[in-house]
N, C-alpha and C. Protein backbone atom coordinates (compact mmCIF):
# COMPACT_ATOMS: atom_id res chain seq x y z
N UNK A 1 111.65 4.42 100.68
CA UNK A 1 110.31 4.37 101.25
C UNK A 1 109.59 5.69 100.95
N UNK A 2 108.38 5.82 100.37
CA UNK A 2 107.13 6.94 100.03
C UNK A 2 106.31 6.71 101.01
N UNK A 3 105.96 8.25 101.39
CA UNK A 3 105.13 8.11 102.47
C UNK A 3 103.73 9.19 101.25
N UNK A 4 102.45 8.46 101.68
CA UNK A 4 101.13 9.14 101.18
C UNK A 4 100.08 9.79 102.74
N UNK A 5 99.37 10.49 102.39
CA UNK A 5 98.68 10.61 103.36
C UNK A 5 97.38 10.77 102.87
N UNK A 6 96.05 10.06 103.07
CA UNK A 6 94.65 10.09 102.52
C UNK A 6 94.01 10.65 103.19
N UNK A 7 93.17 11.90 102.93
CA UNK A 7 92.71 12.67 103.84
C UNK A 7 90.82 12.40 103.83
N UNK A 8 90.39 11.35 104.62
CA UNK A 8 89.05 11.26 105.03
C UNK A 8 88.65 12.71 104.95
N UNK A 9 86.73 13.06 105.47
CA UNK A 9 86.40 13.84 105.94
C UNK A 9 86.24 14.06 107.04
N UNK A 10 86.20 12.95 107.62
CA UNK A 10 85.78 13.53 109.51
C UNK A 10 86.62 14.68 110.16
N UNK A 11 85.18 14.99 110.85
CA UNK A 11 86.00 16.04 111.66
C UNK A 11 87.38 16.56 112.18
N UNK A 12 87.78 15.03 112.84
CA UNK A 12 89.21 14.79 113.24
C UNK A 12 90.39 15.74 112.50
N UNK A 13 89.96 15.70 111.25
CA UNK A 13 91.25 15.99 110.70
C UNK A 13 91.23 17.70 110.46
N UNK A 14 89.97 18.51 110.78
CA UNK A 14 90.25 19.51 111.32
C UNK A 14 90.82 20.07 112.54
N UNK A 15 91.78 19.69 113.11
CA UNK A 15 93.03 19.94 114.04
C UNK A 15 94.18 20.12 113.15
N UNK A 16 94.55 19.37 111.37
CA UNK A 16 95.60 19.74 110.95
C UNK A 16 95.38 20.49 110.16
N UNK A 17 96.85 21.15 109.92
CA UNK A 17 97.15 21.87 108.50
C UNK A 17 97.87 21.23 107.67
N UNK A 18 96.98 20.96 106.66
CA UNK A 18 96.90 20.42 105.36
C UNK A 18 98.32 20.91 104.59
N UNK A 19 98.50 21.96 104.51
CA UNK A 19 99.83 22.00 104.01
C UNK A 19 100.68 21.90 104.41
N UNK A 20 101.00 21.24 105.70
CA UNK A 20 102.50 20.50 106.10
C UNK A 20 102.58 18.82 105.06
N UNK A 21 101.82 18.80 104.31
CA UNK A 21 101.64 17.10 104.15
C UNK A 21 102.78 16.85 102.52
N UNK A 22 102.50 17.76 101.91
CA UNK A 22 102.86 17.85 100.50
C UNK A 22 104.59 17.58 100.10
N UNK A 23 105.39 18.53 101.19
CA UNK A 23 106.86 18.49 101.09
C UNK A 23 107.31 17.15 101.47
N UNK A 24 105.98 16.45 102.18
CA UNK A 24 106.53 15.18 103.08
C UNK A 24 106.38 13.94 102.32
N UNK A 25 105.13 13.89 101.60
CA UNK A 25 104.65 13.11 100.66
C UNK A 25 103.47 13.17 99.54
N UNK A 26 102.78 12.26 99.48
CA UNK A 26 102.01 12.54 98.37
C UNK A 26 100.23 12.27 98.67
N UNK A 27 99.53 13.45 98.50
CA UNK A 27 98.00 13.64 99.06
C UNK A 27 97.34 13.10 98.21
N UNK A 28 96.45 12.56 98.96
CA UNK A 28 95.22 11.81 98.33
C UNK A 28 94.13 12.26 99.05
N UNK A 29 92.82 12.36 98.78
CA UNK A 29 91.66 13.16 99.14
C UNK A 29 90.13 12.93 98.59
N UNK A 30 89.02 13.02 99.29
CA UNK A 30 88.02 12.65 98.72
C UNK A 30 86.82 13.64 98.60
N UNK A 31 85.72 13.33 97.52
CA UNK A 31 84.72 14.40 97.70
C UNK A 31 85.18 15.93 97.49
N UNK A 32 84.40 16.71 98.75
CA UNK A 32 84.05 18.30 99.06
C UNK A 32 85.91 18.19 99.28
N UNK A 33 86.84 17.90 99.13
CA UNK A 33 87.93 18.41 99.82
C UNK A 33 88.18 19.08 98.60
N UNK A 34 88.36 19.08 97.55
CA UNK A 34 88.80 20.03 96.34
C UNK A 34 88.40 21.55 96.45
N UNK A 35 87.30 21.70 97.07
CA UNK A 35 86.89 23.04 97.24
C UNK A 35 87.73 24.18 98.26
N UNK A 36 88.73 23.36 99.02
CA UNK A 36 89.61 24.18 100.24
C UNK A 36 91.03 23.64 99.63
N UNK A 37 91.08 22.65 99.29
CA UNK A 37 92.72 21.71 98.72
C UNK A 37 92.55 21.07 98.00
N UNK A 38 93.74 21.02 97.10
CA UNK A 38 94.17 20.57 96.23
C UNK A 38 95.48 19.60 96.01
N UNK A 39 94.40 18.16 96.46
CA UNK A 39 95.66 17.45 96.96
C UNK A 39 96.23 16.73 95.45
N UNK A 40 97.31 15.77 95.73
CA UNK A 40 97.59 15.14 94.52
C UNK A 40 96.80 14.58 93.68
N UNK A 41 95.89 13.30 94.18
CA UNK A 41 94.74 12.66 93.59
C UNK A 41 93.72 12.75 94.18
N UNK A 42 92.51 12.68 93.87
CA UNK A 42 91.14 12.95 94.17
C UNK A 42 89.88 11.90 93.88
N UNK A 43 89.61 11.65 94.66
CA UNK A 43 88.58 10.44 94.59
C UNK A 43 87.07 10.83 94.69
N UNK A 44 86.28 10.51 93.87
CA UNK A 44 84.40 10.87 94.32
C UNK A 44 83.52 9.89 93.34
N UNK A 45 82.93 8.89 94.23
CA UNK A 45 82.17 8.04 93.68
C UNK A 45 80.69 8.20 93.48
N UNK A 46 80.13 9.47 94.26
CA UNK A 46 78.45 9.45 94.16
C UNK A 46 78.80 10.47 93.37
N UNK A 47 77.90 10.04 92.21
CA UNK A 47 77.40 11.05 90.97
C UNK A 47 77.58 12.41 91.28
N UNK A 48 76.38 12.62 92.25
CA UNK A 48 76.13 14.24 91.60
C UNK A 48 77.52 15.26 92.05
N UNK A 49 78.08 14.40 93.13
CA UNK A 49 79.20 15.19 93.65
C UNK A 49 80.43 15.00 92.21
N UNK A 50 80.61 13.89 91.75
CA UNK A 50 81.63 13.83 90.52
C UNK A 50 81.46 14.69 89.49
N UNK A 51 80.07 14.43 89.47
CA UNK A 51 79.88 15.68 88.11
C UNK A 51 80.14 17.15 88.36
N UNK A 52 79.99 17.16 89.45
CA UNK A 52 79.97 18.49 89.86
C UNK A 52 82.00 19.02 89.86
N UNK A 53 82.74 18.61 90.01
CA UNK A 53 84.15 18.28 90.15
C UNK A 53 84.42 18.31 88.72
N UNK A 54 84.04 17.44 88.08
CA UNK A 54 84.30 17.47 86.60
C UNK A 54 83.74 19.00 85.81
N UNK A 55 82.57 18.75 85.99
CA UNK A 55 81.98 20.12 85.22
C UNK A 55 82.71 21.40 86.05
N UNK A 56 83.32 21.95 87.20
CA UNK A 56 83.99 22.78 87.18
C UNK A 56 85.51 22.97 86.91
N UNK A 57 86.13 21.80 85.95
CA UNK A 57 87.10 21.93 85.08
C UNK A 57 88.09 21.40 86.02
N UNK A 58 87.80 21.03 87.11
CA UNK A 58 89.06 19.76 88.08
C UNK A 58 89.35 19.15 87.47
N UNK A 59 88.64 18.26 87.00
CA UNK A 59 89.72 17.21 86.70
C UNK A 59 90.16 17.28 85.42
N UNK A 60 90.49 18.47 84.66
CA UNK A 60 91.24 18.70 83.44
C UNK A 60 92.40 18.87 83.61
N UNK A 61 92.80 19.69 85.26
CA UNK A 61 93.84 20.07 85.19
C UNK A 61 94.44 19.46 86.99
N UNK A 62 93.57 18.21 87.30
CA UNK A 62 93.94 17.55 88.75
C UNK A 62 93.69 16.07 88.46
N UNK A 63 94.70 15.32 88.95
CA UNK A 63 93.92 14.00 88.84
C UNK A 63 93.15 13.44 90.02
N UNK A 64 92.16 12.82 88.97
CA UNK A 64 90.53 12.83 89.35
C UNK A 64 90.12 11.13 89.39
N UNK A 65 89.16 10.29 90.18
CA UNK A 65 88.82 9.57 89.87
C UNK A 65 87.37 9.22 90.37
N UNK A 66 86.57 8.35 89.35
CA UNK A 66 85.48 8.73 89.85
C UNK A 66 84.59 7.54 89.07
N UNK A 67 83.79 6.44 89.29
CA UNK A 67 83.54 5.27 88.54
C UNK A 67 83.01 5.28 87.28
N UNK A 68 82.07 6.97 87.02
CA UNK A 68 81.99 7.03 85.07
C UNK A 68 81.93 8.35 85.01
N UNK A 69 82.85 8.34 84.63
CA UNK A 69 84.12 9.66 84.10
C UNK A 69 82.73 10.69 83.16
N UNK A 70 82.36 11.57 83.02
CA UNK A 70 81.89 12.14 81.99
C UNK A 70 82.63 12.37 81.03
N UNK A 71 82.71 13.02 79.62
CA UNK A 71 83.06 12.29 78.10
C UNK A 71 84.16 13.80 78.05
N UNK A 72 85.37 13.64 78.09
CA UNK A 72 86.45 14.18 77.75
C UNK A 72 86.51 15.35 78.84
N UNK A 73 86.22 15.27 79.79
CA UNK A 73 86.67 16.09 81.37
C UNK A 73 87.41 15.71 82.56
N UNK A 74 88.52 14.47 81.38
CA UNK A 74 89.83 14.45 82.17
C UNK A 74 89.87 13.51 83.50
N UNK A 75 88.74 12.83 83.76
CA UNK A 75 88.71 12.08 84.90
C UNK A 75 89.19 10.76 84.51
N UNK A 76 89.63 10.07 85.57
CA UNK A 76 90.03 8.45 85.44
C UNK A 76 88.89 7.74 85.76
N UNK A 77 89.13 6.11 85.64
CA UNK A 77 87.98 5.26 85.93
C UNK A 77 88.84 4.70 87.43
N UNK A 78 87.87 4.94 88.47
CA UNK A 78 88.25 4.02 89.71
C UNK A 78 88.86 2.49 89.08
N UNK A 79 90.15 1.93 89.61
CA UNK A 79 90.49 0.67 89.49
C UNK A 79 89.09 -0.10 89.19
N UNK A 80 89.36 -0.94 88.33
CA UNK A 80 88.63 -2.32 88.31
C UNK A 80 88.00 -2.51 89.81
N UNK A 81 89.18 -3.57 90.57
CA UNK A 81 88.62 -4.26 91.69
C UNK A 81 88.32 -3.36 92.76
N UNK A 82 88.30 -1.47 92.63
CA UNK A 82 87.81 -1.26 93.89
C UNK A 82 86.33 -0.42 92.99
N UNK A 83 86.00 -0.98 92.29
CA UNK A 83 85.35 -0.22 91.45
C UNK A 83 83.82 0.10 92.31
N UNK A 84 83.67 -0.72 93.30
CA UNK A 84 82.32 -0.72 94.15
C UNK A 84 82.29 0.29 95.33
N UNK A 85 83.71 0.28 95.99
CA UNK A 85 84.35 0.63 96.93
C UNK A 85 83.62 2.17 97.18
N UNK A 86 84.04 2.71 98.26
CA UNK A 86 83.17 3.91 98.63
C UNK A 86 85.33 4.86 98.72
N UNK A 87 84.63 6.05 98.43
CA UNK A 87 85.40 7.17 98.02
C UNK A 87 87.13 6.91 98.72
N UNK A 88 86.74 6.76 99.94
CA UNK A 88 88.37 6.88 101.17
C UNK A 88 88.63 5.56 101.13
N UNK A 89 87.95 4.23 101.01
CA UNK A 89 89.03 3.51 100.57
C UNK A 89 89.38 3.06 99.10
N UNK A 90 88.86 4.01 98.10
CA UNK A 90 89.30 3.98 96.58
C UNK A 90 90.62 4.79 97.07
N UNK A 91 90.52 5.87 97.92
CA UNK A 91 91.75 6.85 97.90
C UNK A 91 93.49 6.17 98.24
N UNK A 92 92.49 5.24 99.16
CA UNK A 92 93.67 4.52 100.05
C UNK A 92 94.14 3.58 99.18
N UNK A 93 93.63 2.77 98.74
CA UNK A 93 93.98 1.48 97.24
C UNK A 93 94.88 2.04 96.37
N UNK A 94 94.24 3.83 95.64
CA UNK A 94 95.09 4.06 94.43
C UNK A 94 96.34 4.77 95.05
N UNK A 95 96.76 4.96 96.52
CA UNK A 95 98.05 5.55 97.05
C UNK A 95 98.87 4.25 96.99
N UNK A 96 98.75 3.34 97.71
CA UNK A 96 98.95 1.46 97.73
C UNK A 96 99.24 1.54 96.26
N UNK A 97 98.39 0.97 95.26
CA UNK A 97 98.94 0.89 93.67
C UNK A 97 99.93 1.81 93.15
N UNK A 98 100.06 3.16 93.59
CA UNK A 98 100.61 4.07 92.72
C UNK A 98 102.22 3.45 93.91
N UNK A 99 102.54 3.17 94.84
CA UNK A 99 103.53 2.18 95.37
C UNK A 99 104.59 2.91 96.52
N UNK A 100 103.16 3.85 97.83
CA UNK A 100 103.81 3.83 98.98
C UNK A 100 103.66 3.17 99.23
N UNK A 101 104.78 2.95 100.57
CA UNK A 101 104.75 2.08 101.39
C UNK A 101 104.46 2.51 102.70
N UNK A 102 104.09 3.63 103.04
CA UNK A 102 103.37 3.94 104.38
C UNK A 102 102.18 5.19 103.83
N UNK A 103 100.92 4.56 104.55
CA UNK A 103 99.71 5.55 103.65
C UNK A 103 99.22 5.67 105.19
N UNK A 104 99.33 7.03 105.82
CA UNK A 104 98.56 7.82 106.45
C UNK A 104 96.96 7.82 106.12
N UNK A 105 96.24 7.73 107.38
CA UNK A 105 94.97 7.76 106.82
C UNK A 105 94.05 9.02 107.86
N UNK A 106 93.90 9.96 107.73
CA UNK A 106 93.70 10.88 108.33
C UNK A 106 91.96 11.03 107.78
N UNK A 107 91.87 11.27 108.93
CA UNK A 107 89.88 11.60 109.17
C UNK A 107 89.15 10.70 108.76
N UNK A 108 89.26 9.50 108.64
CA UNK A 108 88.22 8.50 108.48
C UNK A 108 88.01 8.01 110.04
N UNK A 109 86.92 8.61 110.47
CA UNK A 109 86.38 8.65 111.31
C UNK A 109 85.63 7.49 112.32
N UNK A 110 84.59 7.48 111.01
CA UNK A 110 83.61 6.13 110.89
C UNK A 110 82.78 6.07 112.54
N UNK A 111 82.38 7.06 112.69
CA UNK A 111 81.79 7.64 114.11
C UNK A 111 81.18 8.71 113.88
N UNK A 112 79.80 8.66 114.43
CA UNK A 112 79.19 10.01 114.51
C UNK A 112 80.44 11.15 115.27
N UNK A 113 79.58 11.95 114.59
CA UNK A 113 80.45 13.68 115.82
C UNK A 113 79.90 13.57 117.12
N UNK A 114 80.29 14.19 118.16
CA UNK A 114 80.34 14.31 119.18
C UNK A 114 79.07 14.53 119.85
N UNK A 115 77.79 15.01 119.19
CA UNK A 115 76.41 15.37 119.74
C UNK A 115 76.05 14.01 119.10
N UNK A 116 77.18 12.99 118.47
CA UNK A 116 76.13 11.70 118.01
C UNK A 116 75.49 11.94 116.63
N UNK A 117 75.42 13.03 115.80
CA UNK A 117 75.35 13.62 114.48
C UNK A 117 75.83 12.91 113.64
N UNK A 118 75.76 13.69 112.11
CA UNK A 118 76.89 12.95 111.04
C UNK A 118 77.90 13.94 111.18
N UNK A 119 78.68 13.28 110.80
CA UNK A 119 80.50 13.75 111.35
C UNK A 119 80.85 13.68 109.90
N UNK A 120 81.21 14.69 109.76
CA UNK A 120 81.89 15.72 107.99
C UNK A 120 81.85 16.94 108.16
N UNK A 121 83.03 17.31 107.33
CA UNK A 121 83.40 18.55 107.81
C UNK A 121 82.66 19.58 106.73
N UNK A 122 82.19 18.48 105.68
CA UNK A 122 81.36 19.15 104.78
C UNK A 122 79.54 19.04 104.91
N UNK A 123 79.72 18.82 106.24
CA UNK A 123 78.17 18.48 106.61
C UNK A 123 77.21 20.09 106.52
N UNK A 124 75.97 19.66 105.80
CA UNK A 124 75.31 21.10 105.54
C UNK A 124 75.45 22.06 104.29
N UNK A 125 76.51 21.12 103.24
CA UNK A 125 77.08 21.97 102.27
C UNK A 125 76.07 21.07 100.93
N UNK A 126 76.37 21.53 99.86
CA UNK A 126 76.33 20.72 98.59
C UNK A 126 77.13 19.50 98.65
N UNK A 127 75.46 18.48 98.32
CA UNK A 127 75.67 16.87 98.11
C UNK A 127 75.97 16.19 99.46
N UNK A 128 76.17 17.00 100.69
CA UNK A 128 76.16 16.44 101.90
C UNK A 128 75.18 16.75 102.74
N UNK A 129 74.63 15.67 103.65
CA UNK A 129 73.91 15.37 104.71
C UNK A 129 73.97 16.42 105.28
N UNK A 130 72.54 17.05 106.28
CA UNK A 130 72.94 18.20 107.51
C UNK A 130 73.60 18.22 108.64
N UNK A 131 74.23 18.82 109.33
CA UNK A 131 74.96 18.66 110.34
C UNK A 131 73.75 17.96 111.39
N UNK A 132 72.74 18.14 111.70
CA UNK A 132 72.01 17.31 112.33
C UNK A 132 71.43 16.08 111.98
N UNK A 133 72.21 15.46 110.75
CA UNK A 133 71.12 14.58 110.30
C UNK A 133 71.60 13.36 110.92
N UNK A 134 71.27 11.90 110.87
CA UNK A 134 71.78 10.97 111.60
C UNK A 134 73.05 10.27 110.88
N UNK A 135 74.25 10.06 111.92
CA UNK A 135 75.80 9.39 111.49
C UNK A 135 75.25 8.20 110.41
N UNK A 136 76.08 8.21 109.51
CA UNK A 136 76.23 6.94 108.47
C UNK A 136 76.26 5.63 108.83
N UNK A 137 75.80 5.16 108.25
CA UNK A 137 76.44 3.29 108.76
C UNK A 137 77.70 3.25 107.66
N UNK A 138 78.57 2.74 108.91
CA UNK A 138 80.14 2.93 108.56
C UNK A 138 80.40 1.15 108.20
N UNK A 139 79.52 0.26 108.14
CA UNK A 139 79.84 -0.64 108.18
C UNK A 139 80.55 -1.23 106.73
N UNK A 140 79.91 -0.72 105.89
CA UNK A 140 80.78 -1.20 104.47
C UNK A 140 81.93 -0.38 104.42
N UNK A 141 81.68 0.49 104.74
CA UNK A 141 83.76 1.07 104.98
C UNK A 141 84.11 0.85 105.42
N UNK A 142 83.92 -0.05 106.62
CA UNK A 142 84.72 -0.84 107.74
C UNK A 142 85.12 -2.39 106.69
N UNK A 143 84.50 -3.15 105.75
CA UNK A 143 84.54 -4.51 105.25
C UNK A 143 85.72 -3.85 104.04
N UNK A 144 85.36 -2.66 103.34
CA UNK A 144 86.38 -2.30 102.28
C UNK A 144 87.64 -2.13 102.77
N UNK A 145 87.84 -1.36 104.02
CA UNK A 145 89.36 -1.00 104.44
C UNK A 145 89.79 -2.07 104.96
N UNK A 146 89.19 -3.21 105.50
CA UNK A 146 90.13 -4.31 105.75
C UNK A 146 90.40 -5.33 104.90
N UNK A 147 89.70 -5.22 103.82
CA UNK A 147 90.04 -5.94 102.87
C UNK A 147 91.10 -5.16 101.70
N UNK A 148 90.44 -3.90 101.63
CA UNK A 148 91.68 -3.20 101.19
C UNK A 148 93.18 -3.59 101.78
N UNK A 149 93.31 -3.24 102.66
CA UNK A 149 94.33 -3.57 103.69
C UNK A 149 95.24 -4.73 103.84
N UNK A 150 94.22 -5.64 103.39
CA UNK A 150 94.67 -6.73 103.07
C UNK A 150 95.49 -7.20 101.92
N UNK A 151 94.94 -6.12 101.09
CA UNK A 151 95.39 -6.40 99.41
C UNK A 151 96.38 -6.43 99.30
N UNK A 152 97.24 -5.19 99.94
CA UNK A 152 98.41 -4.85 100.17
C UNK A 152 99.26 -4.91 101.59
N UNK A 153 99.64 -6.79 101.70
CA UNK A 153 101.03 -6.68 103.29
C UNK A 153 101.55 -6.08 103.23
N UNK A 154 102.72 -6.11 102.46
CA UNK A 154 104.03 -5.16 102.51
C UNK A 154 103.97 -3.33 102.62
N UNK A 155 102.35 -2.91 102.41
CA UNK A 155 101.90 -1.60 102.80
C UNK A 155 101.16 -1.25 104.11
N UNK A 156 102.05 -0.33 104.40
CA UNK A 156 101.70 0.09 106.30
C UNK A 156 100.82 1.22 106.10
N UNK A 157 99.74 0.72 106.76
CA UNK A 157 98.66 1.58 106.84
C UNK A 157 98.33 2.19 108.15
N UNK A 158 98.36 3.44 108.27
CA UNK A 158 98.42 4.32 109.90
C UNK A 158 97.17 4.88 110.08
N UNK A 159 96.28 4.85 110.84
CA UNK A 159 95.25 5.57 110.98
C UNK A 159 95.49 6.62 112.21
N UNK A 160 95.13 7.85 111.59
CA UNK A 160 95.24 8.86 112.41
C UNK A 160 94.16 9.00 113.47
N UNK A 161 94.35 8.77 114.80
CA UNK A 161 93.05 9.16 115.41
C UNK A 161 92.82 10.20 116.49
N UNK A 162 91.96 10.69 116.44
CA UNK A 162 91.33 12.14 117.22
C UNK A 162 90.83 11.88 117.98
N UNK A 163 90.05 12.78 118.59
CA UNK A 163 88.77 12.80 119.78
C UNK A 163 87.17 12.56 118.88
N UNK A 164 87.18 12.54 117.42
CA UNK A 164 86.02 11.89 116.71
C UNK A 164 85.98 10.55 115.77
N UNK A 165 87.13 9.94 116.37
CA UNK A 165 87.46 9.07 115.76
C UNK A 165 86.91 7.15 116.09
N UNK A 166 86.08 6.80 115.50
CA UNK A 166 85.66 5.65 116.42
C UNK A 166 86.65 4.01 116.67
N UNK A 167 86.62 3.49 117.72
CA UNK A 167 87.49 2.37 117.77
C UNK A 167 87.06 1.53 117.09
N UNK A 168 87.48 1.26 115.81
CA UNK A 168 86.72 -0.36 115.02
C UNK A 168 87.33 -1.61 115.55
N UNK A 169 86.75 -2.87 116.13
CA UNK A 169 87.48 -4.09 116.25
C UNK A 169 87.84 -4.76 115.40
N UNK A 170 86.92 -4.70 114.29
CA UNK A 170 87.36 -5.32 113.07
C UNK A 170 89.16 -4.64 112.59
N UNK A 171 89.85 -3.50 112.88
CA UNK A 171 90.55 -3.29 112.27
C UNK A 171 92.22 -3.55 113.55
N UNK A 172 91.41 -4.52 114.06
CA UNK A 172 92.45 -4.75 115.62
C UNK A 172 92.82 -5.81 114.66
N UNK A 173 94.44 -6.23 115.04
CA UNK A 173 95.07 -7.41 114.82
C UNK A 173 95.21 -7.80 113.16
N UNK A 174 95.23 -6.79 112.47
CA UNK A 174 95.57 -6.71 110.99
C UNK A 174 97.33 -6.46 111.02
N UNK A 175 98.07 -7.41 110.85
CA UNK A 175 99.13 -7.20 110.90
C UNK A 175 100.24 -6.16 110.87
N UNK A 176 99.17 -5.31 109.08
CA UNK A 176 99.92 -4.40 108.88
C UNK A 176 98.97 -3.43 108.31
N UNK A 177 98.46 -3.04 109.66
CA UNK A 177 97.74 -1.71 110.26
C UNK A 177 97.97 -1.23 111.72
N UNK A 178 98.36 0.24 111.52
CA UNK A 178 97.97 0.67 112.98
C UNK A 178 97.33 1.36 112.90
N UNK A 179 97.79 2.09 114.48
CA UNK A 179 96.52 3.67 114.95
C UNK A 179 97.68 4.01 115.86
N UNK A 180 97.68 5.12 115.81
CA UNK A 180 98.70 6.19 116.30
C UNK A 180 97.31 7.25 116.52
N UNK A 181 98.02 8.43 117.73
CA UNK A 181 96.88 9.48 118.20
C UNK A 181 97.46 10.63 117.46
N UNK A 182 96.82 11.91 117.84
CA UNK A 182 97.21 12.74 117.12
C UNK A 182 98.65 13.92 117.36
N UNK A 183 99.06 13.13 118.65
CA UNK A 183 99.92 13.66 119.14
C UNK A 183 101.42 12.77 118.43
N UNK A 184 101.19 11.90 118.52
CA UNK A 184 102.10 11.14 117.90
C UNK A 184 102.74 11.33 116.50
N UNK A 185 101.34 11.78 115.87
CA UNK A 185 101.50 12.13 114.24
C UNK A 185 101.81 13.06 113.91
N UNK A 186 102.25 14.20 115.02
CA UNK A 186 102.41 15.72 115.07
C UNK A 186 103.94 15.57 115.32
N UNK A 187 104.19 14.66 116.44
CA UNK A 187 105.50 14.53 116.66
C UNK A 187 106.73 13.78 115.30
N UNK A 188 105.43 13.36 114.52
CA UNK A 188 106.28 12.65 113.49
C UNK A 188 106.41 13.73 112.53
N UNK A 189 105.79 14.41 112.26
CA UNK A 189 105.36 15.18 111.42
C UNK A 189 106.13 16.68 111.69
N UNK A 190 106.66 16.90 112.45
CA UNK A 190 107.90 17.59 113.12
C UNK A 190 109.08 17.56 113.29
N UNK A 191 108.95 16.01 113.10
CA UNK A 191 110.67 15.43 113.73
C UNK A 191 111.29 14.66 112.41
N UNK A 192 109.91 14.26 111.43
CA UNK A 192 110.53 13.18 110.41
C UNK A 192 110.76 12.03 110.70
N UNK A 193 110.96 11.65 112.44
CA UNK A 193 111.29 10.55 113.01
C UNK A 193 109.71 9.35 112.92
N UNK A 194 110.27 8.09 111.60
CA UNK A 194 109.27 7.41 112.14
C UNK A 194 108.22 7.94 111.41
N UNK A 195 108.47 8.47 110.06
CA UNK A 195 107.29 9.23 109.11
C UNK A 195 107.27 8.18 108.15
């Protein structure tokens, strides 16, 4: 059994440290995360942010994916069928294909921040929204991850959740999905027990 862990942006997942994840399994990551870590694979579907990843020589020497690659700067083409898909669940699909069987899903949020804001930890930076600007509609990332999810039974999908983390109903009663808190994932993540 391979364990992956996909690291959303929401807030949430600023409570961990990122480098306990690597010895344990294999990182997947989206967007602005390249700029602090450097996880295994890397996902970014809106343009100006891909180009921007590519043109500073990432993905020559990280693997990169991103739906049109610029011309010999080392990036992959997002899968075919998630080719529409938005960044965290391309991340989550190509951990699933590449053939864990338990994919951690840490900081996908899909909830404003806590003043009701947009919730990113890269909020206010390059290619992202202001920290005051209004939360996303999470709703097509809510239709991709359960259909994602779906793609793959025999893959256990864990969602990590925080104090910015929103309750989706749509993702209740998917056989093979949970939600674990963050205490739980600390205890796993300590003990090995149940990782």
């Amino acid at each position: 059994m391979t364990v992956a862990f996909v690291l959303g942006n929401g807030q949430s997942r600023t409570a961990l440290d990122l480098t306990r994840f690597k010895p344990l399994g294999s990182v997947y990551g989206c967007n602005g995360l390249y700029r602090d870590y450097k996880p295994d694979c890397l996902v970014a579907t809106d343009r100006p942010i891909a180009e921007e990843i590519q043109r500073s020589g990432y993905s020559k020497n990280h693997r990169f994916y991103t739906r049109k690659p610029l011309a010999d700067l080392g990036a992959n083409v997002v899968p075919r069928k998630y080719h529409g898909n938005s960044s965290g669940p391309i991340a989550c699909s190509i951990a699933a294909l590449d053939g864990h069987d338990r994919i951690y899903m840490l900081g996908f949020d899909m909830g404003p921040s806590p003043s009701m804001r947009f919730n990113n930890v890269y909020a206010g930076t390059a290619f992202y929204k202001s920290a005051d600007a209004a939360p996303t509609y999470t709703g097509n990332w809510i239709r991709q991850v359960v259909a994602m999810v779906k793609d793959f039974p025999t893959t256990k999908f864990i969602r990590v959740c925080g104090p910015t983390t929103a309750d989706i109903k749509e993702f209740k009663n998917i056989e093979n999905f949970e939600h674990i808190d963050f205490n739980t994932f600390i205890y796993r993540l300590d003990t090995n027990h149940g990782l």
